[in-house]
Protein backbone atom coordinates (compact mmCIF):
# COMPACT_ATOMS: atom_id res chain seq x y z
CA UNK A 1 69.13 167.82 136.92
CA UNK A 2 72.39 167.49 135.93
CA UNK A 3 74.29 167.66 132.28
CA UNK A 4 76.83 165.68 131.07
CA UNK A 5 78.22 166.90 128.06
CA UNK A 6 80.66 164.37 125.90
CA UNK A 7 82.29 164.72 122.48
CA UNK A 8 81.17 162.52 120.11
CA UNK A 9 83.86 159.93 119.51
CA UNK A 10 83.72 159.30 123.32
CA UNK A 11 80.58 159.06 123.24
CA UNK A 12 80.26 156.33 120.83
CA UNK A 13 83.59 154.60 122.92
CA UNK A 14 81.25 154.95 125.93
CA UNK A 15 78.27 153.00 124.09
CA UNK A 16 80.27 150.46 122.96
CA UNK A 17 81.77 149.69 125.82
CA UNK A 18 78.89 149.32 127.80
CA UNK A 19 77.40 147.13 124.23
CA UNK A 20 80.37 145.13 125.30
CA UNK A 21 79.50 144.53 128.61
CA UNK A 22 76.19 144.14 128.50
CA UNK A 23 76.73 141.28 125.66
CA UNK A 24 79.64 139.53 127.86
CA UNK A 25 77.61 139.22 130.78
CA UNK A 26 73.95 138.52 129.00
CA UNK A 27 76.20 135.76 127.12
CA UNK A 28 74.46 137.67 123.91
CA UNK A 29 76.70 135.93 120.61
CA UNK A 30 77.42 137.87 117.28
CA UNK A 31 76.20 136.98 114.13
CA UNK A 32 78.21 134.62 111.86
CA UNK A 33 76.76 136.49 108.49
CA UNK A 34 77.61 140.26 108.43
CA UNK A 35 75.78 142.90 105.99
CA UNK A 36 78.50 145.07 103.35
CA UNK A 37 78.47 147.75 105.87
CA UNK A 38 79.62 145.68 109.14
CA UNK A 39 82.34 143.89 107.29
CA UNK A 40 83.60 147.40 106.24
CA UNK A 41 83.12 149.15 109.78
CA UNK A 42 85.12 145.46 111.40
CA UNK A 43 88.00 145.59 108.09
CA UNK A 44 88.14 149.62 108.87
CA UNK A 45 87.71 150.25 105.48
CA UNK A 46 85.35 152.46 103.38
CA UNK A 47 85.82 151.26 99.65
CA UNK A 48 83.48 148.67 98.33
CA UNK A 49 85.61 148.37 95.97
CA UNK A 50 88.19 147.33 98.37
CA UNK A 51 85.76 144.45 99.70
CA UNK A 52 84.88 143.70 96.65
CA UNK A 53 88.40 142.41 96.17
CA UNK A 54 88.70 140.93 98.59
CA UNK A 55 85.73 138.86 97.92
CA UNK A 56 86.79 138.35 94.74
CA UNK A 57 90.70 136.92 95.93
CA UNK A 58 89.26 134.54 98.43
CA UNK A 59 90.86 136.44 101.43
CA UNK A 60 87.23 136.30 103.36
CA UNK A 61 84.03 134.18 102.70
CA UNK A 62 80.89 135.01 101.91
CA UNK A 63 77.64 133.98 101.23
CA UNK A 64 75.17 135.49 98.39
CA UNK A 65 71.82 133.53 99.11
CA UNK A 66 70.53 136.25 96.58
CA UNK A 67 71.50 138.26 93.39
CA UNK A 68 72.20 141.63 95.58
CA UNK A 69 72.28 140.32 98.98
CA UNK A 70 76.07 139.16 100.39
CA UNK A 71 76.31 138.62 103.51
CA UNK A 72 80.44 137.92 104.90
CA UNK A 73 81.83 135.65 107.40
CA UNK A 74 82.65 137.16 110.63
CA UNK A 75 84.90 134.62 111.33
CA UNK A 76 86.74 134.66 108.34
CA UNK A 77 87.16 138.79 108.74
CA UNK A 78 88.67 137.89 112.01
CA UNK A 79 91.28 135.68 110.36
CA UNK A 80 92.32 137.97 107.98
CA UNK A 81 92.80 140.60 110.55
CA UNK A 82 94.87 138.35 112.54
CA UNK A 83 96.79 136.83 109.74
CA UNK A 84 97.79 140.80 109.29
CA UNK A 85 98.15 141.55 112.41
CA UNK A 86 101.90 142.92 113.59
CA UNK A 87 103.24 141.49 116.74
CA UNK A 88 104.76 145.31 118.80
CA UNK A 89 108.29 145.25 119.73
């Protein structure tokens, strides 16, 4: 048997680029409601606080079908990244 031995951060490149994959070809379709913790990982942030504001200054939607429960837009994330985005010389 043979080992392959990979560093972590490739490792988790290599999983999600077969997650990729595998969800372009099974047609597989994201979720439009995101927990906290997804809209932080896609926003590359690690502040609640930070999504907290910008909850509270309209810049994404969400969704709080419960007292503690918020769930965010995925689509909306997306437009706020874009809207950011920097076009490269």
């Amino acid at each position: 048997m043979e080992v392959i031995c990979l560093q972590e951060a490739a490792f988790y490149a290599l999983v999600e680029e077969v997650y990729a994959r595998l969800k372009k070809e099974n047609g597989l379709k994201e979720d439009k409601w995101v927990s906290d913790e997804e809209a932080m990982r896609l926003l590359n942030i690690k502040s609640k606080t930070t999504l907290q504001n910008l909850r509270d200054e309209g810049k994404i939607r969400y969704s709080q079908p419960q007292k503690k429960l918020i769930s965010y837009d995925r689509d909306s994330i997306n437009d706020y990244l874009e809207k950011h985005a920097r076009n490269t010389f």
